[in-house]
Each structure stands twice: as C-alpha cells, then as structure tokens.
Protein backbone atom coordinates (compact mmCIF):
# COMPACT_ATOMS: atom_id res chain seq x y z
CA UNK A 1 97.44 90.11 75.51
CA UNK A 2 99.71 87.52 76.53
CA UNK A 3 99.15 84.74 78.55
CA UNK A 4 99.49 85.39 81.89
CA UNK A 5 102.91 84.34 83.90
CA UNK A 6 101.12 83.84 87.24
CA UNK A 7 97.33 83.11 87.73
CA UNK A 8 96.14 82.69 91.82
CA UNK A 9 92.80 80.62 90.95
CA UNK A 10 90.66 81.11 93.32
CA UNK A 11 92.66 80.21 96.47
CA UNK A 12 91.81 79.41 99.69
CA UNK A 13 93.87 79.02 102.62
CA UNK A 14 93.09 77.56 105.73
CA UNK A 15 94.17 76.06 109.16
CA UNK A 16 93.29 74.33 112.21
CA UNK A 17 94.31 74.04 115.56
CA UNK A 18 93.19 73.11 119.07
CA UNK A 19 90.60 76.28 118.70
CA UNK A 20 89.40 74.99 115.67
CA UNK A 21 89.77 76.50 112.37
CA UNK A 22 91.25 79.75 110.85
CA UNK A 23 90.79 81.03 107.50
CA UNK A 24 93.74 83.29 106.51
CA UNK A 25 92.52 83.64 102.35
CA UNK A 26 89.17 83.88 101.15
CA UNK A 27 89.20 82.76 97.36
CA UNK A 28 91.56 84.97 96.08
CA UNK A 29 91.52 85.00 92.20
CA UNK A 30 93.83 87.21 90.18
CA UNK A 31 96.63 86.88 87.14
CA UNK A 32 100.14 88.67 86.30
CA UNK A 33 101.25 89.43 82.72
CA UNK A 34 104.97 88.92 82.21
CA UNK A 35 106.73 92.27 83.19
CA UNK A 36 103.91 93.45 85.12
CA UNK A 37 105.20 94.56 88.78
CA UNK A 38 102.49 94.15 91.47
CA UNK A 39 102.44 95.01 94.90
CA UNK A 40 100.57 93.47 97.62
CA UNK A 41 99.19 95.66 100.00
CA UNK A 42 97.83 94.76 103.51
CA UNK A 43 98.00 95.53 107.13
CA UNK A 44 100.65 92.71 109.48
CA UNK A 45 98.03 89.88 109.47
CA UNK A 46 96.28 90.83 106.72
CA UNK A 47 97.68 87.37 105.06
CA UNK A 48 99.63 89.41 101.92
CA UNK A 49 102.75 86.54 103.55
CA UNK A 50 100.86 83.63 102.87
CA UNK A 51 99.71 84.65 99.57
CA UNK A 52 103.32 85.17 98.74
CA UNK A 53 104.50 81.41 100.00
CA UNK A 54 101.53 80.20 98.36
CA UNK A 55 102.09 81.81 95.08
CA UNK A 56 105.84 80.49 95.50
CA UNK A 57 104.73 77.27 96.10
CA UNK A 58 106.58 76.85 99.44
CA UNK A 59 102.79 76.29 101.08
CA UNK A 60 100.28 74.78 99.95
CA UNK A 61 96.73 76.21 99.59
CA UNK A 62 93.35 74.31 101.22
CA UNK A 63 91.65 75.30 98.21
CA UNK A 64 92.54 76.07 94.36
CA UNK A 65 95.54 76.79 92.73
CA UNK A 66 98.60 78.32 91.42
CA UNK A 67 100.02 78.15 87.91
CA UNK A 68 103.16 79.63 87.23
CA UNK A 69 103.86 79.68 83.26
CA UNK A 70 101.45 78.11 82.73
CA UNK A 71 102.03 74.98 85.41
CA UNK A 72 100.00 73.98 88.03
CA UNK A 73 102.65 74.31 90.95
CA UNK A 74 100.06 72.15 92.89
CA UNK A 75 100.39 69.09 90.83
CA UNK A 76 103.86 68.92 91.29
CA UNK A 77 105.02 67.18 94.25
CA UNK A 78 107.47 69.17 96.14
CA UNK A 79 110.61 67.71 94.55
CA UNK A 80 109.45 69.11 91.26
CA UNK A 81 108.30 72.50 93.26
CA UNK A 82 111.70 72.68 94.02
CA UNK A 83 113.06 71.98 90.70
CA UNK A 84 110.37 75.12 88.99
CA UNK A 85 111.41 77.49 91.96
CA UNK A 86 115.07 77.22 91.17
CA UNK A 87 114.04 77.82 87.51
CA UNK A 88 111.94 80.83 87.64
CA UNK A 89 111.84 82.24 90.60
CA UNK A 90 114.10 85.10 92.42
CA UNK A 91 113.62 85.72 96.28
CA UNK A 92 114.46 88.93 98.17
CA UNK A 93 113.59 88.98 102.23
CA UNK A 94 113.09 91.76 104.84
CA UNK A 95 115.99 89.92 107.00
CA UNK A 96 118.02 89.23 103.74
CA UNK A 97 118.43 85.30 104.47
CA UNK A 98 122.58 85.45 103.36
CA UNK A 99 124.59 82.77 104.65
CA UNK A 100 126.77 84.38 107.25
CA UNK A 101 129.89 82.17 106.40
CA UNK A 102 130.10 82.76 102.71
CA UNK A 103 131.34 86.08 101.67
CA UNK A 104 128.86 88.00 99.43
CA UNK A 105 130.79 87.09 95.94
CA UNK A 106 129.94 83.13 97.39
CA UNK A 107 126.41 84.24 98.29
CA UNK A 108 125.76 85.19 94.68
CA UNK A 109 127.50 82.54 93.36
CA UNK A 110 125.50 79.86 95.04
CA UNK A 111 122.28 79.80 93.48
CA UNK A 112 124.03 79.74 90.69
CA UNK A 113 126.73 76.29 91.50
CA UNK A 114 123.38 74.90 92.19
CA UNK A 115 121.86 75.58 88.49
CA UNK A 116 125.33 73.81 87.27
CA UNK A 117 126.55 77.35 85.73
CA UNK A 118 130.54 77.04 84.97
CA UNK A 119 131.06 80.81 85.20
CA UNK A 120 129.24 81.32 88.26
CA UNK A 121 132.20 83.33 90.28
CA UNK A 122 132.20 86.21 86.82
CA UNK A 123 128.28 86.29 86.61
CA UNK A 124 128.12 87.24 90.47
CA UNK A 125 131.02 89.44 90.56
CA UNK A 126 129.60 91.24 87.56
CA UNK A 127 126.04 91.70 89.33
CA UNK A 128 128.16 92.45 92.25
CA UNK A 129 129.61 95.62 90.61
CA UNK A 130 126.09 96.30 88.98
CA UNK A 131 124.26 96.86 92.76
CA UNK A 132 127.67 98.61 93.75
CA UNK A 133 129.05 96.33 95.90
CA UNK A 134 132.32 95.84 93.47
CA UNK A 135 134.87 96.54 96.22
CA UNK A 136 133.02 94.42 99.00
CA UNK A 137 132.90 91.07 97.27
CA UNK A 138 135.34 88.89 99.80
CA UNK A 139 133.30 90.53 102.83
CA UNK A 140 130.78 88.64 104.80
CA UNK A 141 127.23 89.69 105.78
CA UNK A 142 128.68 90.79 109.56
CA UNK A 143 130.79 93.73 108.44
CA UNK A 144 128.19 94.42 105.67
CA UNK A 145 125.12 97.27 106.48
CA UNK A 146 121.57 96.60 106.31
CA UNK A 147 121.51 98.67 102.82
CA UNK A 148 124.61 96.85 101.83
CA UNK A 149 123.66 93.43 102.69
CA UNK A 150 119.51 93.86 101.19
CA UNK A 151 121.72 94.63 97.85
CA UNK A 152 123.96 91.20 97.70
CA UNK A 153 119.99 89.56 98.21
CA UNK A 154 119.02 91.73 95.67
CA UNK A 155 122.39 90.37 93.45
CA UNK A 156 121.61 86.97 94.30
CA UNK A 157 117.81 87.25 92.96
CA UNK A 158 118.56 88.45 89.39
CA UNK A 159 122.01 86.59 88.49
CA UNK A 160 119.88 83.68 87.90
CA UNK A 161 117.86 85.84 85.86
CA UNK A 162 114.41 84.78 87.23
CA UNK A 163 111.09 84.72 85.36
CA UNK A 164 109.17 86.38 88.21
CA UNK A 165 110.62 88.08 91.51
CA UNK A 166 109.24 87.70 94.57
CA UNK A 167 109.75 90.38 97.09
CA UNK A 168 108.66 90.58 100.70
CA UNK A 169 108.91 93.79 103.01
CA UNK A 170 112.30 94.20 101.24
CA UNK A 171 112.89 97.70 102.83
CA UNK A 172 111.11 96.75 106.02
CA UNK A 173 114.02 96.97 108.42
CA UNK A 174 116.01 99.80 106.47
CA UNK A 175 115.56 103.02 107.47
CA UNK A 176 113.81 105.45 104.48
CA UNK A 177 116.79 106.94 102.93
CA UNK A 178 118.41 103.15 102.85
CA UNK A 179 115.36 102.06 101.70
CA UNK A 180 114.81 104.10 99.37
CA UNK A 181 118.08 103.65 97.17
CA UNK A 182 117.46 99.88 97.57
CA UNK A 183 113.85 100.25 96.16
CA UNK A 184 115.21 101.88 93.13
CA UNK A 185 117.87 99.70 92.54
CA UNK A 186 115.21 96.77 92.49
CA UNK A 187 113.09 98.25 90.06
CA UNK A 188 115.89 99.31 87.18
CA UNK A 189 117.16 95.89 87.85
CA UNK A 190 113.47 94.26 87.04
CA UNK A 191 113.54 97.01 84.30
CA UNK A 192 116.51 95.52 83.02
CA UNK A 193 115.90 91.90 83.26
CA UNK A 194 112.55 91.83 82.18
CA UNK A 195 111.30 90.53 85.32
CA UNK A 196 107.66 89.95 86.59
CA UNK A 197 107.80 91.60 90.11
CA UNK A 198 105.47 90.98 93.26
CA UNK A 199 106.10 92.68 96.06
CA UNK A 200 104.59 92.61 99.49
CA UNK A 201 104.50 95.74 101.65
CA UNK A 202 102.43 97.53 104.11
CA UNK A 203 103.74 100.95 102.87
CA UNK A 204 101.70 102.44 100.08
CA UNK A 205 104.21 105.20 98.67
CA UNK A 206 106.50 101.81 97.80
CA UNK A 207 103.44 100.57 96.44
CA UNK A 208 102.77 103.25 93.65
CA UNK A 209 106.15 102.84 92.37
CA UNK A 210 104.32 99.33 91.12
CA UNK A 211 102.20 99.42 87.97
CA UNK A 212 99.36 97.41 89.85
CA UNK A 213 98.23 97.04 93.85
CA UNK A 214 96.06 94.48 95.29
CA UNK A 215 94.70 95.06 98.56
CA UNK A 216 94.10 92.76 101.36
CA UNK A 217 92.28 92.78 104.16
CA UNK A 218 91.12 90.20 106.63
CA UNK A 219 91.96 87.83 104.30
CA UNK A 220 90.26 89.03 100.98
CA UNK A 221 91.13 90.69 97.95
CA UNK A 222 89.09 94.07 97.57
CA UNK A 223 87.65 95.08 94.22
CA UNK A 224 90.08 97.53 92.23
C-alpha cells in the first residue's frame, strides 16, 4: 500500500468561551490513500465542518495533527499553510464562494494567475467546456443558476489539478435533480484527475457513491 496522502492523527478540537469549554472533536484518528474518495457523514453539528477546515489547515486543532503528503500542516506557520493549500488542495462550497465581479472564464482563471500559469485564460476555458459551461464563459455568477454556478466552483477546483479535493455540502442548496448531475460531474472529474476526494454531507445516498464513509457523531468518529 502506498503511503497515505492525508493522515488526521489523533485530533482534538476544542474551544472556550464565557460558558467555559466546548469540545467539538474527540481524537479523531484516520488516513486517506491517494485516489481514495471519502465522505464524511454527520448530522448539522455533528463537527464533520471543522474536521474539514482542520484537515485543510484553515483551523487549527487543540490537539494532534494533520499531515498532508506527508507534511505536518501544523508545523507550518500559516504563510507556508497558505503556500501547501494553493499547491494541493481544490475547494468546492455549498454557497459556491465565486467572485461576483469576475465572469466565470476569470473565476477559473484566478487560482490559476495566482500559481504564475502563462496559459491560464486556455486551461479555464478548456475546463469550462469540460463541466459544460462552454457558451457561458463571459457571464457572471448573477445570471448564472445554482447548478450552473456549483459547476464553474467545480471548474475552478480541478484546473489547478489538486492533489486532494475538498468538498463540503456541495449539493446542499441544489435541488435533487441539480444535484444530482453536479454530483456526477464531480466524481468523473476526480476519476479523471486522479484526485483524492473528501466530501462532507449529511445525505447518505451521496455518500455511497464514495468508496469509504466515516461517521460522526457528537464529535467522534464511530468504529467502521
């Protein structure tokens, strides 16, 4: 077996306020293989969201760690976060998270300017065309449907041509037939790129599609 792309060692995750302290992750301890897809399955509060920022390194956990390749995300100040993020990783959103004044050819081309890529405007419209979207490249998010606009996120994850993809509640405010197509189209396109994909859902039919769940509840990862 390879060596695993993601390993969650044994993470905690807590926090404290004026009524003292909650714990939102008890020890959670599990590893990806590259290619693997994974879903995270849990009820709204279960903490399958924090998991997901944590394993991104966008939080940071009270206890243990996240290595990502092989890296110890948690070592790294957040400058270097950052820098491994923009490297490996591919984001999709319930709410999308487009830039409303940048047509959809300029929201796929964008992570891409950032890496420093010279043919950034033919890699995007080419991905463009690939989610179906080749006739709606100079439109902006407003005139764009839910369906429509979840694929230019969806474009926008795998030009860069991330290591791992992390998903959360990507179909959660489509409605099932929109949904649906948009689920599919995620998974040839992991298919395709050879992508490690997590995704976070509450709906357990989107879950099977996955090769793996992990279920959380209150917090902790139940045995499989």
């Amino acid at each position: 077996m390879s060596e695993p792309i993601i390993c969650v060692d044994h993470v905690t995750k807590r926090v404290t306020d004026a009524t003292g302290t909650l714990t939102i992750l008890h020890d959670i301890d599990f590893s990806l293989q590259p290619q693997e897809s994974a879903a995270i399955v849990g009820a709204s509060g279960s903490g399958k969201s924090t998991l997901l920022a944590l394993m991104a390194g966008l939080d940071v956990p009270t206890e243990g760690t996240v290595r990502l390749g092989g890296v110890d995300l948690f070592a790294l100040d957040e400058d270097a976060r950052a820098e491994v993020r923009a490297r490996q990783l591919g984001f999709v959103f319930q709410s999308f998270q487009l830039l409303a004044n940048r047509t959809a050819l300029e929201n796929v081309m964008l992570p891409l300017e950032l890496a420093g890529q010279h043919d950034a405007r033919a890699q995007a419209t080419e991905m463009l065309r690939r989610v179906g979207l080749g006739e709606r490249l100079r439109h902006y998010p407003r005139v764009l449907s839910g369906g429509e606009q979840q694929r230019v996120a969806l474009a926008r994850a795998f030009v860069v041509r991330p290591r791992v993809l992390l998903a959360d509640e990507p179909t959660g405010s489509l409605d099932f037939a929109t949904g649906e197509t948009v689920m599919q189209l995620m998974l040839e396109l992991n298919r395709e790129a050879g992508t490690t994909l997590v995704l976070v859902t509450h709906d357990t039919a989107i879950a099977a599609r996955c090769e793996r769940q992990l279920h959380i509840e209150a917090g902790r990862l139940l045995p499989t």
